[in-house]
PDB file of N, CA and C in Angstrom:
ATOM      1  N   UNK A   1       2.059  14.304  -3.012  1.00  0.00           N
ATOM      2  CA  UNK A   1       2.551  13.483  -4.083  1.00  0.00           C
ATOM      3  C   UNK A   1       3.880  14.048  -4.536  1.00  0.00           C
ATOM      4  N   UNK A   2       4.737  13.072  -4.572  1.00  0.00           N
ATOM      5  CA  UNK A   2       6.429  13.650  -5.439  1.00  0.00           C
ATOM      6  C   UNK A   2       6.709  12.730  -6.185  1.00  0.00           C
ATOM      7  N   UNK A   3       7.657  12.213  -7.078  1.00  0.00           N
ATOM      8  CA  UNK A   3       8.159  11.182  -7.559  1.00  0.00           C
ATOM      9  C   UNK A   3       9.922  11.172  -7.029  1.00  0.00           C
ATOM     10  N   UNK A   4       9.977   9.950  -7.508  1.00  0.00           N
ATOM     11  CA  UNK A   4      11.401   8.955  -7.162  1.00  0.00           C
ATOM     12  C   UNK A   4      12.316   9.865  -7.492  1.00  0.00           C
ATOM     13  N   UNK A   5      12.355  10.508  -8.737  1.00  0.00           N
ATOM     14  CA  UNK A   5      13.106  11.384  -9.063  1.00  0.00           C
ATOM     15  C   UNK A   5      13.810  12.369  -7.688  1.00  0.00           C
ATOM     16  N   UNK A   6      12.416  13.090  -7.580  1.00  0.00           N
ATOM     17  CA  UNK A   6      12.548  14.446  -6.735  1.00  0.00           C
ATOM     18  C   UNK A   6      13.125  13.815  -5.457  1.00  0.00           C
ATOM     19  N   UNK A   7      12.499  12.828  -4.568  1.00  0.00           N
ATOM     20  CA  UNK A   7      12.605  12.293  -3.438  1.00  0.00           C
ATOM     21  C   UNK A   7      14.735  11.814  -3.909  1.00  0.00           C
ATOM     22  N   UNK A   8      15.607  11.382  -5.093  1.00  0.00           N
ATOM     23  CA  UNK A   8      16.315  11.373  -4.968  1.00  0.00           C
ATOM     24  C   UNK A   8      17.576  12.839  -4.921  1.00  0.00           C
ATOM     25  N   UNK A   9      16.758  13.523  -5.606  1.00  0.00           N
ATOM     26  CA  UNK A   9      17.378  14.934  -5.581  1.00  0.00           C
ATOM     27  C   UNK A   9      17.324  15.508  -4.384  1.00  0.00           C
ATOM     28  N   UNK A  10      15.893  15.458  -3.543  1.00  0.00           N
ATOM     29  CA  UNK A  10      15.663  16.334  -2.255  1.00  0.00           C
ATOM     30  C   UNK A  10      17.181  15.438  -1.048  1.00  0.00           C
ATOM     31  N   UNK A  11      17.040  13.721  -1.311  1.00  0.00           N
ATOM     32  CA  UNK A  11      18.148  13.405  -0.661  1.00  0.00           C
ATOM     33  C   UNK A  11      19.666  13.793  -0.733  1.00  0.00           C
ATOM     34  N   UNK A  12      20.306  14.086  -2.484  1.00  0.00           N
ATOM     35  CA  UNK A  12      21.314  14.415  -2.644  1.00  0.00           C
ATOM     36  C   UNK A  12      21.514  15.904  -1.951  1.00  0.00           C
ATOM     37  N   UNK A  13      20.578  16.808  -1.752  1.00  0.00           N
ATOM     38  CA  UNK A  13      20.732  18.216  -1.664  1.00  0.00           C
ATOM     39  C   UNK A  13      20.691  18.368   0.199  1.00  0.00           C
ATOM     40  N   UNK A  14      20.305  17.243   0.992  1.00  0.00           N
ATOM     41  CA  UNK A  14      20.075  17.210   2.322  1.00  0.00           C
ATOM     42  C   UNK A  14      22.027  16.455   2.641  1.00  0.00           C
ATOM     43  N   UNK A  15      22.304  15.429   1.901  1.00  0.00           N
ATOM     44  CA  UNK A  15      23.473  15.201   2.135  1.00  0.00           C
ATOM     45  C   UNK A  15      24.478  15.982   2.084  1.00  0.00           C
ATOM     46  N   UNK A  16      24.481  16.776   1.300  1.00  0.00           N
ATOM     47  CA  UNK A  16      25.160  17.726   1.202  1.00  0.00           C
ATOM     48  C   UNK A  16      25.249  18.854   1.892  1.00  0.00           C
ATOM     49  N   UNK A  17      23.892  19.448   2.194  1.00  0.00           N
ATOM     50  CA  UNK A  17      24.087  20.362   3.805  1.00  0.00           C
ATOM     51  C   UNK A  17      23.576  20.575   4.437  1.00  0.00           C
ATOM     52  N   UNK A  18      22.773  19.322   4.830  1.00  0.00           N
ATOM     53  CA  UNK A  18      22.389  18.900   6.240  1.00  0.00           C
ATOM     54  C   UNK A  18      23.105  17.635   6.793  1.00  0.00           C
ATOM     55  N   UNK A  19      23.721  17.157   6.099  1.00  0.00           N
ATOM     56  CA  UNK A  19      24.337  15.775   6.341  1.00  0.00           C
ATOM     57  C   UNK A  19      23.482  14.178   5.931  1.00  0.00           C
ATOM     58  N   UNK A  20      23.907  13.454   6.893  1.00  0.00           N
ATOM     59  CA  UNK A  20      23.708  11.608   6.572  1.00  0.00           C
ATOM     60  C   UNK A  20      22.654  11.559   7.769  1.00  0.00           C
ATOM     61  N   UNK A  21      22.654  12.398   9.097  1.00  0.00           N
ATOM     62  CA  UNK A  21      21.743  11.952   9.901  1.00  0.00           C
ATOM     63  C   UNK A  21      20.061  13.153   8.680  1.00  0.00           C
ATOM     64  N   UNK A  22      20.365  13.759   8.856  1.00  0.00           N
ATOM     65  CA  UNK A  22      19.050  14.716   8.001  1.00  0.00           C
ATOM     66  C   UNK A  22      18.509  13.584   6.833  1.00  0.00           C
ATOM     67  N   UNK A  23      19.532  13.303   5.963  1.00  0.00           N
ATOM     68  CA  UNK A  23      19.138  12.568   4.806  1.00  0.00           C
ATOM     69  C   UNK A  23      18.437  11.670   4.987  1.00  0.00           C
ATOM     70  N   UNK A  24      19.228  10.672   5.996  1.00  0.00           N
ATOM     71  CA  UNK A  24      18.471   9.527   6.777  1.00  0.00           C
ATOM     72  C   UNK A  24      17.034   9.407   6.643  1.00  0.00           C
ATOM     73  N   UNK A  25      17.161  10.174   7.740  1.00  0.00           N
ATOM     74  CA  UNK A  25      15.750  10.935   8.205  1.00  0.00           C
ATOM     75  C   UNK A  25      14.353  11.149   7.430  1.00  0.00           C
ATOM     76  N   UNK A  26      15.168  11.833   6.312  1.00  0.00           N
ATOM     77  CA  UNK A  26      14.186  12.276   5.305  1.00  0.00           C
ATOM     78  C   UNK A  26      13.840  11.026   4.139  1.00  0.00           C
ATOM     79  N   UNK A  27      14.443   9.981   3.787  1.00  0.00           N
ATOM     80  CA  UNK A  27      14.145   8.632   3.077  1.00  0.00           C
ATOM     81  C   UNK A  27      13.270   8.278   4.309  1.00  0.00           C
ATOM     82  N   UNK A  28      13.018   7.981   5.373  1.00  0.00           N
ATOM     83  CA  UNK A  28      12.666   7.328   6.028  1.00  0.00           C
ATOM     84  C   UNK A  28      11.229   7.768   6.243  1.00  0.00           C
ATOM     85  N   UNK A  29      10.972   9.012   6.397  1.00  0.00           N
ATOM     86  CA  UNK A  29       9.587   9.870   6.687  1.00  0.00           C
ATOM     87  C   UNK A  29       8.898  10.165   4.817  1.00  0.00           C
ATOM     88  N   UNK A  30       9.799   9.856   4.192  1.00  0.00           N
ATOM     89  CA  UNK A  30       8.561  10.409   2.862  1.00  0.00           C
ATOM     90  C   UNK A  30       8.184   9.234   2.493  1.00  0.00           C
ATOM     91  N   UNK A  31       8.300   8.299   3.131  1.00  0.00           N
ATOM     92  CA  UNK A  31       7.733   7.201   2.135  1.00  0.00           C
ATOM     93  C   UNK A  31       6.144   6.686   3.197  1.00  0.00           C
ATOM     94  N   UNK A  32       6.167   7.586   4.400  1.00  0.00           N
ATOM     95  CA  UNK A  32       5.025   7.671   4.856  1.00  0.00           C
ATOM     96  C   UNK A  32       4.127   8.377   4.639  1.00  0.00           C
ATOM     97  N   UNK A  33       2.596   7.730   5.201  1.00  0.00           N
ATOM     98  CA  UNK A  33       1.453   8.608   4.584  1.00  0.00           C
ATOM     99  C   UNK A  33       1.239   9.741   5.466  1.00  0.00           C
ATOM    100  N   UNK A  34       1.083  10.941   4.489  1.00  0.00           N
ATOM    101  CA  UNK A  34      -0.051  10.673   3.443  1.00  0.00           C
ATOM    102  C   UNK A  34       0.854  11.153   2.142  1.00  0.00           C
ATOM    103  N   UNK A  35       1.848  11.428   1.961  1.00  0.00           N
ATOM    104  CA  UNK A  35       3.321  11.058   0.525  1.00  0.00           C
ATOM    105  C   UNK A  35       2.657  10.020  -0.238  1.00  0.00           C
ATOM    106  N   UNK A  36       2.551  10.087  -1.078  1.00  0.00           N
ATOM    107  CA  UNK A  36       2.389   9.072  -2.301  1.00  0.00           C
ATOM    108  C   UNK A  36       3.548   9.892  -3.529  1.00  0.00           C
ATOM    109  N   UNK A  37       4.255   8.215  -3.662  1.00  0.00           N
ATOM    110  CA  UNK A  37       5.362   8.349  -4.596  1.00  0.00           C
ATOM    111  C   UNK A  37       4.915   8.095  -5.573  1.00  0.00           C
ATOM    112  N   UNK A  38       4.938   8.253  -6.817  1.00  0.00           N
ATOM    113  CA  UNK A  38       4.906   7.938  -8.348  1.00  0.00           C
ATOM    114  C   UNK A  38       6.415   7.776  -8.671  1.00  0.00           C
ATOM    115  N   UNK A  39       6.053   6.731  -9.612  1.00  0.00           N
ATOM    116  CA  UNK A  39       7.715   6.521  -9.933  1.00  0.00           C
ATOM    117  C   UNK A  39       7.689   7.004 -11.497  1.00  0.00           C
ATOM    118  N   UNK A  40       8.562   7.514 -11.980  1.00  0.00           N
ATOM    119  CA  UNK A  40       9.100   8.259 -13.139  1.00  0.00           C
ATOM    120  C   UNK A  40       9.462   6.464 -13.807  1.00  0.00           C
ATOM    121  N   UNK A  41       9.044   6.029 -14.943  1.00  0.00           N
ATOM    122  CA  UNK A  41       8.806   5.109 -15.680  1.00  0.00           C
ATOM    123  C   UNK A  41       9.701   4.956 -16.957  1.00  0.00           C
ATOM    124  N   UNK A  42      10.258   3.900 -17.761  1.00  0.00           N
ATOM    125  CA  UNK A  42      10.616   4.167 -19.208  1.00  0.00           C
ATOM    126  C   UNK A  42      10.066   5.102 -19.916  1.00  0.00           C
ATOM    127  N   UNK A  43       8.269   5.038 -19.893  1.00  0.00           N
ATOM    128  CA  UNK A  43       7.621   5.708 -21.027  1.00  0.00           C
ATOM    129  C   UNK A  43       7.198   6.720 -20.215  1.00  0.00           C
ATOM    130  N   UNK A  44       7.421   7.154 -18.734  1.00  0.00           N
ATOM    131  CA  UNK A  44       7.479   8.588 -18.448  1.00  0.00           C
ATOM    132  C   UNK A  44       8.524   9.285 -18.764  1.00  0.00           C
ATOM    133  N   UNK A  45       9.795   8.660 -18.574  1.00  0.00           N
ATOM    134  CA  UNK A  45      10.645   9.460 -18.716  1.00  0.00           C
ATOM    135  C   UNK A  45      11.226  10.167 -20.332  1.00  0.00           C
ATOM    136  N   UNK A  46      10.402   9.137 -21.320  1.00  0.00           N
ATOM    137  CA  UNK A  46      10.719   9.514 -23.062  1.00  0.00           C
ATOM    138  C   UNK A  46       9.815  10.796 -23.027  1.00  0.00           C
ATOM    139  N   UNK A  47       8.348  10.555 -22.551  1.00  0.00           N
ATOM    140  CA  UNK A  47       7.652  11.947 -22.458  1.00  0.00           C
ATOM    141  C   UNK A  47       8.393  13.157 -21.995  1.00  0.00           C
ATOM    142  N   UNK A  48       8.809  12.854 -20.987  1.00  0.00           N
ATOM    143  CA  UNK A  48       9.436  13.793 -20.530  1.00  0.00           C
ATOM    144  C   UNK A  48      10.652  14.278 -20.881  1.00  0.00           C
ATOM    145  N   UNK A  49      10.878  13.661 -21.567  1.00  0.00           N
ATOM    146  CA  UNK A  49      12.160  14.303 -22.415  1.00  0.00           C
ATOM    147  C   UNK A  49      11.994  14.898 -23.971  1.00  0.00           C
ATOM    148  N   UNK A  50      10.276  14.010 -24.640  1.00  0.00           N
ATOM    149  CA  UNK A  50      10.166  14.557 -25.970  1.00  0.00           C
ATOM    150  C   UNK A  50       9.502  15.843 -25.785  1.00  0.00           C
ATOM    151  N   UNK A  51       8.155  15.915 -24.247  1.00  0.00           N
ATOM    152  CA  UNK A  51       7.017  16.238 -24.647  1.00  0.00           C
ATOM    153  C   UNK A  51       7.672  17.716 -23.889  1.00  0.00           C
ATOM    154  N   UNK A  52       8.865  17.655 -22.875  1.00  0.00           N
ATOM    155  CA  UNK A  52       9.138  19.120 -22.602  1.00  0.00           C
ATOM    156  C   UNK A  52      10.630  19.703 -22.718  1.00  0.00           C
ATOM    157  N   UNK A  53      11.619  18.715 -22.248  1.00  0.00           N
ATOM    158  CA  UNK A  53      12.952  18.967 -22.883  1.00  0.00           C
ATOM    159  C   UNK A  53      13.641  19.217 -23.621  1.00  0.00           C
ATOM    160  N   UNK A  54      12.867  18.623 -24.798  1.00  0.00           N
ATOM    161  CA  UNK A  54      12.901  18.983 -26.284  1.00  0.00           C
ATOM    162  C   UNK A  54      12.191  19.485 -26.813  1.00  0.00           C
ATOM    163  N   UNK A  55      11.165  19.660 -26.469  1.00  0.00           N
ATOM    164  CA  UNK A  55      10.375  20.893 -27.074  1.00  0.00           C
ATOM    165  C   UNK A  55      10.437  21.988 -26.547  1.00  0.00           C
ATOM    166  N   UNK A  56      10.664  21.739 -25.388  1.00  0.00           N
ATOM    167  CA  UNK A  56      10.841  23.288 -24.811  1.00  0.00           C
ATOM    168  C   UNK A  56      12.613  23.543 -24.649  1.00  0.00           C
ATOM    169  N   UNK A  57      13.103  23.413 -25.798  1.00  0.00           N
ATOM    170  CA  UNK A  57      14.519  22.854 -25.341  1.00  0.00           C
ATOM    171  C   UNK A  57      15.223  24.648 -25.502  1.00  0.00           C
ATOM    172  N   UNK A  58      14.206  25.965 -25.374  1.00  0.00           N
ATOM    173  CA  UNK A  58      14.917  27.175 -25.033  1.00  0.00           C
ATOM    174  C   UNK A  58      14.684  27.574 -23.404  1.00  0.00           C
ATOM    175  N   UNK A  59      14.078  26.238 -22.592  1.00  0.00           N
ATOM    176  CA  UNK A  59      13.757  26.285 -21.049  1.00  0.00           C
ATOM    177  C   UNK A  59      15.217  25.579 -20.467  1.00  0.00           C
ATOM    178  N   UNK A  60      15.767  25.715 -19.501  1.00  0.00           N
ATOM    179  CA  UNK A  60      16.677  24.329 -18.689  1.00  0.00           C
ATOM    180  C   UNK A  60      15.352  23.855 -17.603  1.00  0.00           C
ATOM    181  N   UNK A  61      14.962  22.920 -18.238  1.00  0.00           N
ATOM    182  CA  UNK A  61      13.894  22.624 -17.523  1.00  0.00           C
ATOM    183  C   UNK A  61      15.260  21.178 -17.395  1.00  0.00           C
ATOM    184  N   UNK A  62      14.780  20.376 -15.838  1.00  0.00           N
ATOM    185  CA  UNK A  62      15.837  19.600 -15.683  1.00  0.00           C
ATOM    186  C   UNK A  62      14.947  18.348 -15.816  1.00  0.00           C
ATOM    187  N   UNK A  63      15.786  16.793 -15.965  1.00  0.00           N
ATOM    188  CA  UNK A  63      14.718  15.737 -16.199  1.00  0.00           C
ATOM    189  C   UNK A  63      13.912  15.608 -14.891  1.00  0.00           C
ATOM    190  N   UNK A  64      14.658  15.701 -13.831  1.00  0.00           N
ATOM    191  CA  UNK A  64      13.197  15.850 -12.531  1.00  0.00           C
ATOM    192  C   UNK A  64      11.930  16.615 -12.640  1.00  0.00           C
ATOM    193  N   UNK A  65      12.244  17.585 -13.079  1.00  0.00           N
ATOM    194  CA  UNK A  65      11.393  18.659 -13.108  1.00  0.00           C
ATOM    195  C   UNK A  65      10.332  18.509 -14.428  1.00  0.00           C
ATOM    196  N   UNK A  66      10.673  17.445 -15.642  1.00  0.00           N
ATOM    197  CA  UNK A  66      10.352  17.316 -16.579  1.00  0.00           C
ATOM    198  C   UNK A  66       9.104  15.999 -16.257  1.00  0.00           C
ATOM    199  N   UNK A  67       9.636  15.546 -15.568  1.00  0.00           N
ATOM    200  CA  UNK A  67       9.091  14.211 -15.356  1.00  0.00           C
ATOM    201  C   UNK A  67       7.753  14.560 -14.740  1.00  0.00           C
ATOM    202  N   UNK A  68       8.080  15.710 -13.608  1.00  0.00           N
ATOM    203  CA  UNK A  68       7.006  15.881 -12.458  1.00  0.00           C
ATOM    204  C   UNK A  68       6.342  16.665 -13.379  1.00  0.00           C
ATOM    205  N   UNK A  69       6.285  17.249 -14.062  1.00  0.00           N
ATOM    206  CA  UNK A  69       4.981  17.843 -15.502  1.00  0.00           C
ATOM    207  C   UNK A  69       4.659  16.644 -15.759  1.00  0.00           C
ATOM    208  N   UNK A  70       5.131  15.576 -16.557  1.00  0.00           N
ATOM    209  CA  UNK A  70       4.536  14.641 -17.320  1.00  0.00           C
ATOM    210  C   UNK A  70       3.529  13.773 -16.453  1.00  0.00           C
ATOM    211  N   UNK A  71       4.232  13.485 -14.954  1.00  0.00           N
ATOM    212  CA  UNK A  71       3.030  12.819 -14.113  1.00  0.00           C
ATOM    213  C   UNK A  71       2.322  14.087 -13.248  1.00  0.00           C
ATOM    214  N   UNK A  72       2.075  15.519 -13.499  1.00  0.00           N
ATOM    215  CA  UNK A  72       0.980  15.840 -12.920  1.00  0.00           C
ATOM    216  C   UNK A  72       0.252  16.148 -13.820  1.00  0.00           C
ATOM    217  N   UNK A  73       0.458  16.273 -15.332  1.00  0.00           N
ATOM    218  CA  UNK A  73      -0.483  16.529 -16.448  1.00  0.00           C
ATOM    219  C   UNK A  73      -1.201  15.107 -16.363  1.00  0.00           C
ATOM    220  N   UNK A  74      -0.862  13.712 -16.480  1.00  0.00           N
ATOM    221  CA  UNK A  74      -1.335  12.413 -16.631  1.00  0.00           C
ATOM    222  C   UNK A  74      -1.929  12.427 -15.250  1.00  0.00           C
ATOM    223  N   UNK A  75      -2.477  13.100 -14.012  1.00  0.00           N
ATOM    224  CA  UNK A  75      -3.091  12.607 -12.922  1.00  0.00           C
ATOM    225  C   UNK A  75      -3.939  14.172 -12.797  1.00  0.00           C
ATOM    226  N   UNK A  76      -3.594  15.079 -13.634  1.00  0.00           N
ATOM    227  CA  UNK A  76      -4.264  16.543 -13.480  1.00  0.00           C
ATOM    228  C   UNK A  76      -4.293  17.313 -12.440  1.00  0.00           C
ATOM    229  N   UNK A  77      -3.490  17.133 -12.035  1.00  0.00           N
ATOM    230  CA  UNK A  77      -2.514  18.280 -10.773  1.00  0.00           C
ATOM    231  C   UNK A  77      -2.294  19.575 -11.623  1.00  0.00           C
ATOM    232  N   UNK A  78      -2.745  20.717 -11.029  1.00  0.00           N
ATOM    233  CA  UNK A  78      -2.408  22.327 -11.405  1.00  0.00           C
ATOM    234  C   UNK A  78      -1.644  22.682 -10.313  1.00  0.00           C
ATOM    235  N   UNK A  79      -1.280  22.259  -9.214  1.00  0.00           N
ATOM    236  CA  UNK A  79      -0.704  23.029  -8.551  1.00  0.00           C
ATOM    237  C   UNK A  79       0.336  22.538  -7.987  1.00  0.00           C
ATOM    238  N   UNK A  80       1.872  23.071  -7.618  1.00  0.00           N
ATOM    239  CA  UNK A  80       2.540  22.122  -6.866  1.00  0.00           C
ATOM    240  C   UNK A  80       3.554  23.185  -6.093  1.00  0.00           C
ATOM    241  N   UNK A  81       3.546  22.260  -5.015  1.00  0.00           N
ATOM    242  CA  UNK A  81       4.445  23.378  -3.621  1.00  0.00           C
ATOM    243  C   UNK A  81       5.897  23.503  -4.038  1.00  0.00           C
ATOM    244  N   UNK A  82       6.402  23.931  -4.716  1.00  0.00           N
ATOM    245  CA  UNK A  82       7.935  24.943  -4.922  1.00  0.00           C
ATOM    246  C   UNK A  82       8.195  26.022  -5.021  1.00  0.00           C
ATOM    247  N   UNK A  83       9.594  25.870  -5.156  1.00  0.00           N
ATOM    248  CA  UNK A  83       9.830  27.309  -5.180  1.00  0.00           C
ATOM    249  C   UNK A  83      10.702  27.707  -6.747  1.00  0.00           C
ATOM    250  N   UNK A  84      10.604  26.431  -7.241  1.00  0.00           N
ATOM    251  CA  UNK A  84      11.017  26.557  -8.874  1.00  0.00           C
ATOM    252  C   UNK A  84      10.393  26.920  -9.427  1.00  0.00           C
ATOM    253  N   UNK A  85      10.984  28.043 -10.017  1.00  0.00           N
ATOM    254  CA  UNK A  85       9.949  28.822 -11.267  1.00  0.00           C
ATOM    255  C   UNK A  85       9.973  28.162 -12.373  1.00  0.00           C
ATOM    256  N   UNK A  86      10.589  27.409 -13.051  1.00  0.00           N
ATOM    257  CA  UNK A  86      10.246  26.553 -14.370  1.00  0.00           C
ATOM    258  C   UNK A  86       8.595  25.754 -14.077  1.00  0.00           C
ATOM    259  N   UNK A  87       7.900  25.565 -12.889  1.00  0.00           N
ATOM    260  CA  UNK A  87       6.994  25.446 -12.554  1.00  0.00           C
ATOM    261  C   UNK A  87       5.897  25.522 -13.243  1.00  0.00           C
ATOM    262  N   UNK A  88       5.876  27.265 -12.979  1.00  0.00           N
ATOM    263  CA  UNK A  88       5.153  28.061 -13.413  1.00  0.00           C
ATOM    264  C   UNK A  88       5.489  28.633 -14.788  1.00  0.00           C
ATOM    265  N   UNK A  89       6.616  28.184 -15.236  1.00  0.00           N
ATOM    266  CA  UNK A  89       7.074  28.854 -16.830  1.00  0.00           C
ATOM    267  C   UNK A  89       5.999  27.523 -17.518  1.00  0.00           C
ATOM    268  N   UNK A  90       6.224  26.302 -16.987  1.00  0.00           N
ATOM    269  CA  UNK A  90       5.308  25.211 -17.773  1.00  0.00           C
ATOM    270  C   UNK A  90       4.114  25.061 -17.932  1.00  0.00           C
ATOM    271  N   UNK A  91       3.118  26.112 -16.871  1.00  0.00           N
ATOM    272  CA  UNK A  91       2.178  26.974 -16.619  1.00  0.00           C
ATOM    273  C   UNK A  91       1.322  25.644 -15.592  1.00  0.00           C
ATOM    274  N   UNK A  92       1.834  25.863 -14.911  1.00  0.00           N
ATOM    275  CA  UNK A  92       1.111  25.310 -13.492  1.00  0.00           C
ATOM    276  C   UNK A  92       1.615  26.152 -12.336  1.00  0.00           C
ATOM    277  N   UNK A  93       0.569  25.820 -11.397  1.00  0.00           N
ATOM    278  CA  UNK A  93       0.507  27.149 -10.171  1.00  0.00           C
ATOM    279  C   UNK A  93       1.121  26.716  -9.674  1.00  0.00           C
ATOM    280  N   UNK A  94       2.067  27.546  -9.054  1.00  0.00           N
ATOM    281  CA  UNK A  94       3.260  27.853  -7.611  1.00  0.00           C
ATOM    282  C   UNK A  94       2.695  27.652  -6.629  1.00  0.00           C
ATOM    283  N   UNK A  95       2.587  27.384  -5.203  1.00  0.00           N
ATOM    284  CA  UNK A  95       2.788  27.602  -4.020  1.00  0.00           C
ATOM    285  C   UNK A  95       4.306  27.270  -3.272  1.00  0.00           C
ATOM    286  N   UNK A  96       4.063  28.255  -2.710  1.00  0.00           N
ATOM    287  CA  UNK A  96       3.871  29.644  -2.507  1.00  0.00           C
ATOM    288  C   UNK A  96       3.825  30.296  -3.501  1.00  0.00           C
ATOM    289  N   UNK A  97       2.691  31.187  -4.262  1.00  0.00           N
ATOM    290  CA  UNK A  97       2.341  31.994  -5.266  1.00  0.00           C
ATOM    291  C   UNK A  97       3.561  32.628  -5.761  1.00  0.00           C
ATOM    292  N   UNK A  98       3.955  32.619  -6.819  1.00  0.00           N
ATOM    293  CA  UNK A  98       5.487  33.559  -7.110  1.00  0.00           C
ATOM    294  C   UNK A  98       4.715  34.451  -8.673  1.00  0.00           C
ATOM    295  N   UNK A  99       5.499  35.844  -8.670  1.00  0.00           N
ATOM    296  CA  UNK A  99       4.781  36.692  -9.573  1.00  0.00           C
ATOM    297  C   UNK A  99       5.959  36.595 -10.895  1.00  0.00           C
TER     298      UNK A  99
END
């Protein structure tokens, strides 16, 4: 599971240095299963801006990263594969485990 958000960030960050054939590539394969997208919403994205951006507004937690709390708290996901530690500052588990 990722949202629209991330899936547009993971593309901006592949264009940039992997190129247009990588990027391609990668829109084309995440929207297959077993990927399930959630899309970041009006009233996800206010959560996510009241319930951690601004409250946690001594974190740089970014709105991607804000969003993907708000829809794994609303579906009860503890765990998610990065390597961002704001992750785990929001207190959900890392994988790869980070100390």
């Amino acid at each position: 599971m990722t949202t629209n958000l991330v899936v547009a960030e993971t593309h901006a960050l592949l264009l940039r240095r992997a190129g247009l054939h990588a990027a391609s590539a990668f829109l084309k394969t995440v929207r297959e299963a077993p990927t399930e997208i959630e899309y970041i919403t009006a009233e996800r994205e206010e959560a996510a801006i009241g319930n951690w951006i601004e409250r946690f507004s001594d974190q740089p937690f970014s709105l991607a990263d804000a969003a993907s709390f708000v829809v794994m708290t609303e579906l009860g996901i503890q765990e998610a594969l990065t390597l961002n530690h704001h992750f785990m500052v929001a207190g959900f588990i890392t994988l790869p485990a980070r100390s």
